[in-house]
Protein backbone atom coordinates (compact mmCIF):
# COMPACT_ATOMS: atom_id res chain seq x y z
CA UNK A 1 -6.67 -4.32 24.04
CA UNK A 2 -6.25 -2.87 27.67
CA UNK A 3 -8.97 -0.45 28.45
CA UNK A 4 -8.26 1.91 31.41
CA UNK A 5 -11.48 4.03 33.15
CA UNK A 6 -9.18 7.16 31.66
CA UNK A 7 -10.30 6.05 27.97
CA UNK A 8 -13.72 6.45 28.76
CA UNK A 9 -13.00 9.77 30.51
CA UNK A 10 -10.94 11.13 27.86
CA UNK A 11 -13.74 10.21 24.85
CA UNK A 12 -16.45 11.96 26.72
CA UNK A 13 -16.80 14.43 23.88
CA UNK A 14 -17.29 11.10 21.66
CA UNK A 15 -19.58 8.52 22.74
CA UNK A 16 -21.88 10.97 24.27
CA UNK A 17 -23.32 11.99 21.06
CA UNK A 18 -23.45 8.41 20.49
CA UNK A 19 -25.49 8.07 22.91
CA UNK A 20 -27.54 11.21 22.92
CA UNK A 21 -28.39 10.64 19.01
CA UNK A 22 -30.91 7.24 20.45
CA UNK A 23 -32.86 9.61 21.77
CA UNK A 24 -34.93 10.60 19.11
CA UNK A 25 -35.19 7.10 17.50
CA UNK A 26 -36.28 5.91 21.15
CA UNK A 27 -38.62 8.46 21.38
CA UNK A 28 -40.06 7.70 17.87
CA UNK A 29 -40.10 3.99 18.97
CA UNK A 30 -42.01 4.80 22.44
CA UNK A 31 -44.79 6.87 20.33
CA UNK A 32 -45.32 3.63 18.00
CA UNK A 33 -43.82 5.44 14.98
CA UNK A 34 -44.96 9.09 15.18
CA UNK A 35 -42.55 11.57 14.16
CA UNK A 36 -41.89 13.68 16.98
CA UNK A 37 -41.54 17.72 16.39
CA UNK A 38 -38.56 18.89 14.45
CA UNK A 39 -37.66 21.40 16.79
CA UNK A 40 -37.60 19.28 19.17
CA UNK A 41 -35.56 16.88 17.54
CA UNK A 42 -33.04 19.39 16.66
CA UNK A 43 -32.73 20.37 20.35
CA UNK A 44 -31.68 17.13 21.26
CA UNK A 45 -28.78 17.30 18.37
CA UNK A 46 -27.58 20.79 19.85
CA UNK A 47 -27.73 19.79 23.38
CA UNK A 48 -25.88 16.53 22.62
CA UNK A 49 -22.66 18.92 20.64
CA UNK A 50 -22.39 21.79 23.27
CA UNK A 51 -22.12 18.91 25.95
CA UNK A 52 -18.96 17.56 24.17
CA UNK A 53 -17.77 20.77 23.19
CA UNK A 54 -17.66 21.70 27.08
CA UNK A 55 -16.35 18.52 27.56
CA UNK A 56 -13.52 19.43 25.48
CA UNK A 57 -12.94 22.56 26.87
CA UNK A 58 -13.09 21.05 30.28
CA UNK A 59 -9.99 18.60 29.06
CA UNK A 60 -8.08 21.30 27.76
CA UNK A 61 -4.98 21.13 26.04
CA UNK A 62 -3.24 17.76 25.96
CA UNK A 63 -1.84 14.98 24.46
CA UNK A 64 -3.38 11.84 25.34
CA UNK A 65 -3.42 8.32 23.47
CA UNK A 66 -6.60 6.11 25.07
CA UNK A 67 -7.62 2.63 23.46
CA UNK A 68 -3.96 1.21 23.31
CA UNK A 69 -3.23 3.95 20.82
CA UNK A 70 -5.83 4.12 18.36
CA UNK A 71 -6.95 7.16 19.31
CA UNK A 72 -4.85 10.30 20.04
CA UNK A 73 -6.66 13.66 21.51
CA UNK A 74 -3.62 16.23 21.06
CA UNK A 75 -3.80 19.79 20.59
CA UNK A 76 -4.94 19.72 16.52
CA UNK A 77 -7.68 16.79 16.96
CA UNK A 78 -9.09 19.12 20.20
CA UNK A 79 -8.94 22.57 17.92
CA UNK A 80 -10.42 20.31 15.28
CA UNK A 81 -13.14 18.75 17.19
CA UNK A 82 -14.52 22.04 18.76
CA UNK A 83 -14.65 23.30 15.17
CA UNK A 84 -16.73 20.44 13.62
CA UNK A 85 -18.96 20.34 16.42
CA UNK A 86 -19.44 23.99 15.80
CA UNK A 87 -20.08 23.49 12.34
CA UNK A 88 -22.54 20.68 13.31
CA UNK A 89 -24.31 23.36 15.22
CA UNK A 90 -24.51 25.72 12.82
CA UNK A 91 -26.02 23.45 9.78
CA UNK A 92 -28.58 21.77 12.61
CA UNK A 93 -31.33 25.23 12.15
CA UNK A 94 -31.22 24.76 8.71
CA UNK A 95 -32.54 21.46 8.50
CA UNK A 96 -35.74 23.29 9.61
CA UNK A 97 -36.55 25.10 6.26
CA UNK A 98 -39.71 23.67 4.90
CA UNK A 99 -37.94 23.21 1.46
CA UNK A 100 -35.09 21.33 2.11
CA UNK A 101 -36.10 17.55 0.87
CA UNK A 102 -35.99 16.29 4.11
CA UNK A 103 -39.09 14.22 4.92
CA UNK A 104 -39.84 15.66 7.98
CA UNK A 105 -43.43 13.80 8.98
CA UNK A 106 -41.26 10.12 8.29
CA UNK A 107 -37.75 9.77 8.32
CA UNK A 108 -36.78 13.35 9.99
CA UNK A 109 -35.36 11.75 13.28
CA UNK A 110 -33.62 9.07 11.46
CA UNK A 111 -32.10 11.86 9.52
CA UNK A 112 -30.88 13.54 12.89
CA UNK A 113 -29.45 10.61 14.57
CA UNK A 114 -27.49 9.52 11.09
CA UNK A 115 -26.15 13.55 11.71
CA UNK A 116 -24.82 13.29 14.44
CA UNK A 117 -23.50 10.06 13.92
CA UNK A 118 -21.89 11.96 10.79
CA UNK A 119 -20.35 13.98 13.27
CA UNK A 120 -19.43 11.84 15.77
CA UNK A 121 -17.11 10.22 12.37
CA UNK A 122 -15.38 13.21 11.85
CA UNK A 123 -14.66 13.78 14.81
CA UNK A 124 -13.14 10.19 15.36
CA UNK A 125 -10.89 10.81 11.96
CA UNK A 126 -9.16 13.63 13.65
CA UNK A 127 -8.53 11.73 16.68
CA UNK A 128 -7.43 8.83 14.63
CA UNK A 129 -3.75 7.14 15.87
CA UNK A 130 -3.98 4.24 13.58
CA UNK A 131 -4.31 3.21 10.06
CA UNK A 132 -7.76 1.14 11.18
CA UNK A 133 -8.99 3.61 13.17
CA UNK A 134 -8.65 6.06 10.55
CA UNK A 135 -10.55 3.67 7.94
CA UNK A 136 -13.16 2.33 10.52
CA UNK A 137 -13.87 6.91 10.92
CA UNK A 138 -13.99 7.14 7.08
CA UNK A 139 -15.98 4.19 6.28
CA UNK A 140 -18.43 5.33 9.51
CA UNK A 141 -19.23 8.61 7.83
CA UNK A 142 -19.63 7.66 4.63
CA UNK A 143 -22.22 4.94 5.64
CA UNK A 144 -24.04 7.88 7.32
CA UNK A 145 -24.27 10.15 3.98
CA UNK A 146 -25.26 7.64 1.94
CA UNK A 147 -28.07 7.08 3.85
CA UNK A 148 -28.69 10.44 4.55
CA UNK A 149 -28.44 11.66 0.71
CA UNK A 150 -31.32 9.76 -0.30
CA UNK A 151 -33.48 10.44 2.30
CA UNK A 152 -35.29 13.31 0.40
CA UNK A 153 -37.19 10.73 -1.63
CA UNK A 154 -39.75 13.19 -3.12
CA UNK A 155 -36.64 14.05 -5.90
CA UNK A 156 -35.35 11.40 -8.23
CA UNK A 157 -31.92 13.23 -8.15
CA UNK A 158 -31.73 12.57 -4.42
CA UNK A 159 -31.53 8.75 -5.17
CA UNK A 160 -29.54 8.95 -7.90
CA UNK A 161 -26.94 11.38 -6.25
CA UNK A 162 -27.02 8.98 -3.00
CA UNK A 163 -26.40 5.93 -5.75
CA UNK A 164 -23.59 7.51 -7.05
CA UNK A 165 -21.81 8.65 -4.00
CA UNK A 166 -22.37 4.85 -2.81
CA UNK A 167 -20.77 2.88 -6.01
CA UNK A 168 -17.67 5.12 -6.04
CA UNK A 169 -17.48 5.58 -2.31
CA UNK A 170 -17.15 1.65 -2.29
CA UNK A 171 -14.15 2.12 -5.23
CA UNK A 172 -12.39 4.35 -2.99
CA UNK A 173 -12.84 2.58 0.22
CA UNK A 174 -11.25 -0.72 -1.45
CA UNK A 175 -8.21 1.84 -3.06
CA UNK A 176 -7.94 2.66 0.66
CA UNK A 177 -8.04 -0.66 2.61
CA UNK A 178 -5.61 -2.23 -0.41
CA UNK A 179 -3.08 0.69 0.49
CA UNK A 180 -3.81 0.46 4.30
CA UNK A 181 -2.41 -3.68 3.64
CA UNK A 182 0.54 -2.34 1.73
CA UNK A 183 1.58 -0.21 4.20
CA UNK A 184 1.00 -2.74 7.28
CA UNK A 185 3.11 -5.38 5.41
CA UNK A 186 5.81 -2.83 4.97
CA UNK A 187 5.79 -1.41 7.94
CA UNK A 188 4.97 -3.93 10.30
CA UNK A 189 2.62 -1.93 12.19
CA UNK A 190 -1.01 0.02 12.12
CA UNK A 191 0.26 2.53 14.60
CA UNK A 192 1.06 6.36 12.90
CA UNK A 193 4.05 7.04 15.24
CA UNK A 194 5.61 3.25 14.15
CA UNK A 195 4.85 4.25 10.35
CA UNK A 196 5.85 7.80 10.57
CA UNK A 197 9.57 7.02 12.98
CA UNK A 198 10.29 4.78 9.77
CA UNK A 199 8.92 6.03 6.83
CA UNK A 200 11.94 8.14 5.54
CA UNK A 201 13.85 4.57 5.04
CA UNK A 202 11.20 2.50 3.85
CA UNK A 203 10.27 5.66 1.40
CA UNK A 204 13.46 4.87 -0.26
CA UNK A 205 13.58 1.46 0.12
CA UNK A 206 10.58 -0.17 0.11
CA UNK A 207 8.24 -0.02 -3.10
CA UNK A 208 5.26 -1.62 -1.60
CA UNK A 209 5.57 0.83 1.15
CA UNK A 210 5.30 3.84 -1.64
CA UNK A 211 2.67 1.63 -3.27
CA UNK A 212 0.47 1.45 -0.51
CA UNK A 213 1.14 4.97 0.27
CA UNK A 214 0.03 6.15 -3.10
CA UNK A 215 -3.12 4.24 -3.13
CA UNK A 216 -3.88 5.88 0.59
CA UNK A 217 -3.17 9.54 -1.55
CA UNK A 218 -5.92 8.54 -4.40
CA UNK A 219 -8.77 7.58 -1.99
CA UNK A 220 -7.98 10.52 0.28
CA UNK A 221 -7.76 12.63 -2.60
CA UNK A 222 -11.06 11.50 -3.66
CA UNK A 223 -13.20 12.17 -0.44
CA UNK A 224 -11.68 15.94 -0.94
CA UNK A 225 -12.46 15.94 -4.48
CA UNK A 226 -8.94 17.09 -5.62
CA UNK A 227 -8.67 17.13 -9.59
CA UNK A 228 -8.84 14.25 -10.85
CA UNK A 229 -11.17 13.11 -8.74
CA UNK A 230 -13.59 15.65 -8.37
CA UNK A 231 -16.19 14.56 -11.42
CA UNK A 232 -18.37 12.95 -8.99
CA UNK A 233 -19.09 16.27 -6.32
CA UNK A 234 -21.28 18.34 -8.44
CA UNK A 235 -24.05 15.90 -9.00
CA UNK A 236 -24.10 14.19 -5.69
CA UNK A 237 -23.89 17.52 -3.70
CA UNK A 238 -26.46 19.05 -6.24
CA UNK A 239 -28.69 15.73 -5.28
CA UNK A 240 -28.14 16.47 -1.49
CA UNK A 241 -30.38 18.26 0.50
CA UNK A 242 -28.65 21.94 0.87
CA UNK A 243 -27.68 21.81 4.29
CA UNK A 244 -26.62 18.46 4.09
CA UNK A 245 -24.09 19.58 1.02
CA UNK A 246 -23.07 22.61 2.84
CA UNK A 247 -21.99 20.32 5.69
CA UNK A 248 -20.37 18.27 3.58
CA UNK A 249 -18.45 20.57 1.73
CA UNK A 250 -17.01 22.06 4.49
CA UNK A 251 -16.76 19.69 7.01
CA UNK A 252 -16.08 16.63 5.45
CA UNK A 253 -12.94 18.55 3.78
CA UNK A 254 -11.80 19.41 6.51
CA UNK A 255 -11.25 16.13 8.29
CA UNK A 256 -10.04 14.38 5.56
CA UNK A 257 -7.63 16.71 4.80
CA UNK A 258 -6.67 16.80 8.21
CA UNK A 259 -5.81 12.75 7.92
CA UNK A 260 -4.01 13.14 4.93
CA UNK A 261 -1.52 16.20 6.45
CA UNK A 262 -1.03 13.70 9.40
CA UNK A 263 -0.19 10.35 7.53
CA UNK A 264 0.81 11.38 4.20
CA UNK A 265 2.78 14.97 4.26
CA UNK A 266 3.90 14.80 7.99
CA UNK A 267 5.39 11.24 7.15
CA UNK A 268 7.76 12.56 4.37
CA UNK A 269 5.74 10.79 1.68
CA UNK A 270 6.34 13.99 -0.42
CA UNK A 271 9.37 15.02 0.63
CA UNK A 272 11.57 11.85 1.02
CA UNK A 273 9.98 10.20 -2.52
CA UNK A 274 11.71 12.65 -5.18
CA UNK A 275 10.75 16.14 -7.02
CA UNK A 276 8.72 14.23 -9.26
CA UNK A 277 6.32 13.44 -6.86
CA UNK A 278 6.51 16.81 -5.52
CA UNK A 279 5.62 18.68 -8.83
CA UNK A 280 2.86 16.16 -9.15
CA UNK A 281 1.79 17.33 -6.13
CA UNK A 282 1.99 21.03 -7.16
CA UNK A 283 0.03 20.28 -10.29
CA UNK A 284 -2.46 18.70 -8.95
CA UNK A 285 -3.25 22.32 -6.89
CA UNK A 286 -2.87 24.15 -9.87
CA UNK A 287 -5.40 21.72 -11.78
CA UNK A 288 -8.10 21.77 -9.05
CA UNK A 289 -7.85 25.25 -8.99
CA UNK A 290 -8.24 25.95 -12.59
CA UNK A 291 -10.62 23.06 -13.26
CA UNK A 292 -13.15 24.79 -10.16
CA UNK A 293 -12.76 28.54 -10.75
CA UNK A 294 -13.58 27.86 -14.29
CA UNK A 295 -16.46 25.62 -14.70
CA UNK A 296 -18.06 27.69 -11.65
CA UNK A 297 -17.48 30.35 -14.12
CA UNK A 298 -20.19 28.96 -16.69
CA UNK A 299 -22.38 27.96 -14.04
CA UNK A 300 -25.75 29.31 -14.07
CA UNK A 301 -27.18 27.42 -11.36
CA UNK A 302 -26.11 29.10 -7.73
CA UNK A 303 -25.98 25.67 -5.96
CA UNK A 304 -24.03 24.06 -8.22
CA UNK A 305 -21.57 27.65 -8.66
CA UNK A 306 -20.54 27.38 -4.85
CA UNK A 307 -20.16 23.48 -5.64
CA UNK A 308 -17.72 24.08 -8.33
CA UNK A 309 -16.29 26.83 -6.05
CA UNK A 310 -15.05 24.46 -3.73
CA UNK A 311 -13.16 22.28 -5.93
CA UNK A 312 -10.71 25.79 -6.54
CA UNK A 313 -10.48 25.90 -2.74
CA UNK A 314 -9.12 22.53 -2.56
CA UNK A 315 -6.69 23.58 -4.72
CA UNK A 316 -5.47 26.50 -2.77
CA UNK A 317 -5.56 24.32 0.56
CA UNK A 318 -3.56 21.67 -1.12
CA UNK A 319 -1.06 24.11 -1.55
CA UNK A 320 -0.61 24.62 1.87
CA UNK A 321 0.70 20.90 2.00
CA UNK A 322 3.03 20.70 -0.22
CA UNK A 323 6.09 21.52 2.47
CA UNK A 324 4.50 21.41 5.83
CA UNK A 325 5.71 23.65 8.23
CA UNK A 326 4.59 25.63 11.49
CA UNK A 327 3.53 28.33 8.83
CA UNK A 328 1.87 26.82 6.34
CA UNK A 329 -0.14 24.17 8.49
CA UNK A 330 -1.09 27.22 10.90
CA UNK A 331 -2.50 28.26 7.92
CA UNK A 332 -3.92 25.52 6.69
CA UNK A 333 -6.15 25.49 10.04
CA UNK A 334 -7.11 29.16 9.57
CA UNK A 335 -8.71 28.44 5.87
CA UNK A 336 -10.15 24.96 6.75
CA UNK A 337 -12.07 26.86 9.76
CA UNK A 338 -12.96 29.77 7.86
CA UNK A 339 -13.63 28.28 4.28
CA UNK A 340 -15.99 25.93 6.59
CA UNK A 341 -18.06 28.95 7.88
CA UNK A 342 -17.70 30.72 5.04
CA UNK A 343 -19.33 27.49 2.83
CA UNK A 344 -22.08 27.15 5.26
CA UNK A 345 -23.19 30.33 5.83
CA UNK A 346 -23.19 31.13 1.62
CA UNK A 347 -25.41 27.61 0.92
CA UNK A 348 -27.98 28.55 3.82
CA UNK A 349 -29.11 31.46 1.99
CA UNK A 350 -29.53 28.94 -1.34
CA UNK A 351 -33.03 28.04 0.68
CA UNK A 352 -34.79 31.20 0.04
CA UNK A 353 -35.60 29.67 -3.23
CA UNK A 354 -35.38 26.01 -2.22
CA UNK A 355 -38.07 24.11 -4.61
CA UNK A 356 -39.35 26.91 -6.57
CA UNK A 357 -40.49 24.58 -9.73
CA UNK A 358 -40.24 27.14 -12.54
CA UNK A 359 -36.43 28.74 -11.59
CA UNK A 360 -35.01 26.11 -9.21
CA UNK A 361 -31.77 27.05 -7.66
CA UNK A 362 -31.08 29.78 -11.24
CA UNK A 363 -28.95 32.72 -10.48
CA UNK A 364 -31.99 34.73 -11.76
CA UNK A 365 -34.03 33.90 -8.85
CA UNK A 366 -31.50 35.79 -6.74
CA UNK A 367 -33.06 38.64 -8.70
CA UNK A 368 -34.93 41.43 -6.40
CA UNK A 369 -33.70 39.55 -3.15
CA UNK A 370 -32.69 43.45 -2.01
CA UNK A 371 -35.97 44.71 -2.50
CA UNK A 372 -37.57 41.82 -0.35
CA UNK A 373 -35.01 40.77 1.98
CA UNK A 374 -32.39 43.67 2.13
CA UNK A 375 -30.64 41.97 5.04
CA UNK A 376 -30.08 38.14 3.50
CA UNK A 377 -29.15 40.12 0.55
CA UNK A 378 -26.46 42.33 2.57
CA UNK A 379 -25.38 39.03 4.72
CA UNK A 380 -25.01 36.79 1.05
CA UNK A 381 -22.63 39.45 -0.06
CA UNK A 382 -21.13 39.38 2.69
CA UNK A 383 -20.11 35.90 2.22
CA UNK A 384 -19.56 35.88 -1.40
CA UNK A 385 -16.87 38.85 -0.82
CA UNK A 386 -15.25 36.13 1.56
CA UNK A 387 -14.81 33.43 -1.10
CA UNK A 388 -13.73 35.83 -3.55
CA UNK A 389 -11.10 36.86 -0.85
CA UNK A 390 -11.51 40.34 -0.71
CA UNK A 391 -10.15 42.60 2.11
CA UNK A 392 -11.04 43.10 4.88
CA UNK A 393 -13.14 39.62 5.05
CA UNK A 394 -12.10 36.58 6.53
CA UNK A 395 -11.32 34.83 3.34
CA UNK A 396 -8.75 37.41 2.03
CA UNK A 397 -6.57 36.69 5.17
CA UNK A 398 -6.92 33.02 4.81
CA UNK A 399 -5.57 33.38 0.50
CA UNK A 400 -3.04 35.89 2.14
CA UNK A 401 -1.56 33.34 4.44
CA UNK A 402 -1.68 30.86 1.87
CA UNK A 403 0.15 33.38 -0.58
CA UNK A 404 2.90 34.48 1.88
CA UNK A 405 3.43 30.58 2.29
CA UNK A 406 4.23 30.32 -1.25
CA UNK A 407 6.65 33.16 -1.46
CA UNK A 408 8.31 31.89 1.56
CA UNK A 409 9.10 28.60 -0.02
CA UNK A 410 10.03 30.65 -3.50
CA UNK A 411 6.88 28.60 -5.53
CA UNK A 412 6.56 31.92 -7.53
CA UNK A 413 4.93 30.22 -10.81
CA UNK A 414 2.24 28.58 -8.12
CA UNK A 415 1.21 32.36 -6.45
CA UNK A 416 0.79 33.55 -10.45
CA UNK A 417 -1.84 30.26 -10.92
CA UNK A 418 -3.10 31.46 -7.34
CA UNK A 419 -3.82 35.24 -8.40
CA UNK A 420 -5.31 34.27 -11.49
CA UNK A 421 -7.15 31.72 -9.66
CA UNK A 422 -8.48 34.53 -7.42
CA UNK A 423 -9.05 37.47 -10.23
CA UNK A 424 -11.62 34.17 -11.71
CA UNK A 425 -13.33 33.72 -8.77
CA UNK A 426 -13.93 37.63 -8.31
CA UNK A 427 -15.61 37.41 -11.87
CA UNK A 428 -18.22 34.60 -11.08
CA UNK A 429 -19.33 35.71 -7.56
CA UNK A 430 -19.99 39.14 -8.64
CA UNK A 431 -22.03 38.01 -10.83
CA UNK A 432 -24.67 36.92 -7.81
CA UNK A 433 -24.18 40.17 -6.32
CA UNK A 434 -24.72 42.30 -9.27
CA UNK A 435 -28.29 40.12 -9.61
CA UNK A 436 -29.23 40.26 -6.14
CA UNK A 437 -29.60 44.05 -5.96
CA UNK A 438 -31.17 44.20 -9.73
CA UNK A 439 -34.78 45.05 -9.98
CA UNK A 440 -36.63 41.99 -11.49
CA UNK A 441 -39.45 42.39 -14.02
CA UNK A 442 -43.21 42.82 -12.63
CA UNK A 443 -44.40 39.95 -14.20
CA UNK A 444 -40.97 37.40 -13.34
CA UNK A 445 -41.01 38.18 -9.55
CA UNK A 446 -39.81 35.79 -7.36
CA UNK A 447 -41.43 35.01 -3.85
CA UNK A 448 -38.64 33.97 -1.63
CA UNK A 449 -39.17 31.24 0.94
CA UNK A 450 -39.47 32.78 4.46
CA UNK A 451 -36.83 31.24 6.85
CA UNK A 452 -37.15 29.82 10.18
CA UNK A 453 -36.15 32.16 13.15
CA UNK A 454 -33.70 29.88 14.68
CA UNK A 455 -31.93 30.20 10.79
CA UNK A 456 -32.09 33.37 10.25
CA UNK A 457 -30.24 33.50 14.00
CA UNK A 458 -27.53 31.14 12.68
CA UNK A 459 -27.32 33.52 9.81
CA UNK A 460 -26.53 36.45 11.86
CA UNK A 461 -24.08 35.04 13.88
CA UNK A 462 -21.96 33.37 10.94
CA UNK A 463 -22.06 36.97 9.55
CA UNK A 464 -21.05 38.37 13.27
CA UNK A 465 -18.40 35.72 13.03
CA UNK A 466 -16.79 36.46 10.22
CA UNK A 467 -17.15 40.57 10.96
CA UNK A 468 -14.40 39.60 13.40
CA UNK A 469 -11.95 38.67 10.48
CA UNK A 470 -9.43 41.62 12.02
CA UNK A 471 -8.81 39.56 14.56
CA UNK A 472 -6.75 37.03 11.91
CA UNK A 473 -3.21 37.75 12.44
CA UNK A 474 -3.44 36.85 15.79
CA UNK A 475 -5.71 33.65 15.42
CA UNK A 476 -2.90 32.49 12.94
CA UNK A 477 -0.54 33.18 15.28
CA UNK A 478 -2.40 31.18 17.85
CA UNK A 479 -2.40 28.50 16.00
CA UNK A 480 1.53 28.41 15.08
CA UNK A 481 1.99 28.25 19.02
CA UNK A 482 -0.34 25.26 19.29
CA UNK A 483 1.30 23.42 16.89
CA UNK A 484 4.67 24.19 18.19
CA UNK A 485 3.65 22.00 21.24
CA UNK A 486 2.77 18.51 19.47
């Protein structure tokens, strides 16, 4: 491999948080083992993401391949990028809460440095040119979180959630690597553009080629939880500490997804193998939806509500896939980015009762949170009206897009499932906001956990953010000229 001084140029934004993310281990290491202090620990997180986002916005738009082609940096992976680092920055104030199973006075800057390096991952998936890169990024974030899950060793459900996540991790990574070989032998090649140029032929006339394809599908499908594969989320994200599970729920998702559009749909996998495959494909959307709108529906634990919640907004981004064009992928961007802020900004508020041993994370402890914190209460409705999709919020656009898709490509039957879908959710994330401005009984009251300053800043500007949700039609059009230039 031929390594030109432009490689290292053009992966500024990457290996500096590599590099930036020693510093707190180094500075742990220098004070023989004495945790340093978390804000400080923090700062050198943020400073190390608004150095590569500047770095990306000092690139600009363009469509470079460095490392002999593993990596591309083209006008999605540079959107992309600026958006997980953003959501990076966003979850980092959070980790201050002084309930969020972290051990802060041990393993807090360990914690830190295997975030960014979480990061860093997803950031590397997007950029991904080749089938090994793309497994190398997967494999490099996963070791991250399940290190990080476990971390909070003061609950058992930590360990067992990290445990978990670990054993079928491993199952999906060897799904994965067994498809990447499939495809290789068929193909000839690691490189996307050689496997995409000839995929409509070998589609039809290769079976290891669809094999290995398939295979790629069920462990891709399994890091975004898509029904079937979604039994494992609830318990390892309700093990997680929250921030780390709001991360991952909206970050994570979007990456992946953003690998599978790129190899699977983009390559004609869907379209080129039949209308079976296709309807499998709508089904699967339709099933994810159902299977998450409904058991969020009998959920009576918050955390594990917006969990559930997310599975039913796979399904609604996996409908965006099914025939990918300028529309529907513009689309596609506009709910990944604002399902991400959306998800973030609805788990941070999950830490006002973070550890309360007699209610836990209970929809009843959201009981009275008017009364005492009028604001959070305001600002959690807020986002709860965005999930549920209702106008003017940010989320309605982003079901509106994905609606108008739908009728564009005449998939009638799948905008019914999507309405219903939608009238469900409205049901169970009322019922949060019908509790939060309820007076509680004298002798039940909750004490809420007072949050950090620096959160309840990131609060305020994720509900700024999505106050500018007016603004949609012409971020989605924005986005259909960017990807009318790849």
């Amino acid at each position: 491999m031929k390594l030109s001084f432009l490689d290292f140029v053009y992966t500024t934004p990457l290996w500096s948080i590599a590099l930036f993310s020693f510093l707190p281990l180094l500075t742990k290491a220098v004070a023989k083992g004495k945790e340093m202090r978390p804000l400080w620990v923090i700062s050198v997180a943020f400073v190390s993401f608004c150095f590569s986002i500047i770095a990306l916005m000092s690139l600009g738009y363009t469509n470079q391949l460095v490392f002999s082609n593993l990596l591309r940096l083209d006008q999605p992976a540079w959107l992309f990028s600026i958006v997980l680092l953003f959501m990076g920055i966003m979850t980092l104030p959070l980790l201050l809460g002084k309930k969020n199973h972290v051990v802060h006075d041990k393993f807090f800057s360990e914690f830190v440095f295997l975030f960014m390096n979480s990061v860093l991952g997803l950031c590397l998936i997007t950029w991904s040119n080749n089938l090994i890169s793309a497994f190398i990024a997967i494999e490099y974030i996963s070791l991250c979180f399940y290190l990080m899950i476990p971390l909070a060793k003061d609950r058992v459900s930590s360990i067992e959630a990290g445990l978990k996540y670990f054993v079928l991790g491993s199952v999906a990574a060897a799904i994965l690597l067994l498809g990447l070989s499939f495809v290789y032998i068929a193909a000839g090649s690691f490189d996307f553009n050689v496997i995409l140029h000839h995929s409509q032929v070998l589609i039809q006339k290769n079976r290891l080629f669809v094999l290995g394809l398939s295979f790629i599908c069920i462990a891709l499908l399994f890091k975004v939880a898509i029904f079937p594969f979604q039994f494992w989320l609830p318990d390892v994200y309700q093990g997680s500490a929250t921030p780390l599970a709001a991360f991952m729920s909206s970050a994570v998702k979007a990456s992946v997804l953003i690998l599978l559009l790129k190899l699977v749909f983009f390559g004609g996998f869907i379209t080129h193998s039949g209308q079976s495959l296709t309807v499998l494909f709508q089904w699967l959307a339709i099933l994810s939806l159902i299977v998450g709108h409904v058991s969020a529906l009998f959920q009576d634990n918050f955390k594990r509500l917006l969990i559930y919640s997310s599975i039913g907004h796979a399904g609604y981004i996996i409908m965006n896939l099914l025939s990918p064009d300028l529309f529907s992928v513009s689309s596609l961007f506009y709910y990944l980015i604002s399902y991400g802020v959306i998800q973030i900004g609805a788990m941070a508020h999950i830490m006002f009762f973070e550890g309360e041993e007699t209610t836990g994370h209970s929809l009843q402890s959201l009981k009275g949170l008017f009364k005492h914190k009028p604001f959070y209460a305001l600002s959690l409705t807020w986002f709860l009206l965005n999930l549920a999709g209702i106008p003017p919020t940010a989320g309605f656009f982003a079901k509106l897009f994905v609606f108008e898709a739908l009728v564009q490509k005449g998939l009638w039957w799948m905008l019914f499932w999507g309405v219903i879908g939608s009238a469900v959710g409205l049901a169970y994330y009322l019922k949060p906001i019908i509790l939060m401005f309820t007076l509680p009984e004298k002798e039940k009251e909750v004490q809420f956990e007072k949050l950090p300053w620096v959160t309840t800043v990131i609060v305020i500007l994720l509900f700024i953010s999505l106050d500018l949700s007016f603004g949609a039609g012409l971020l989605h059009e924005w986005m259909t000229q960017l990807w009318t230039q790849v």
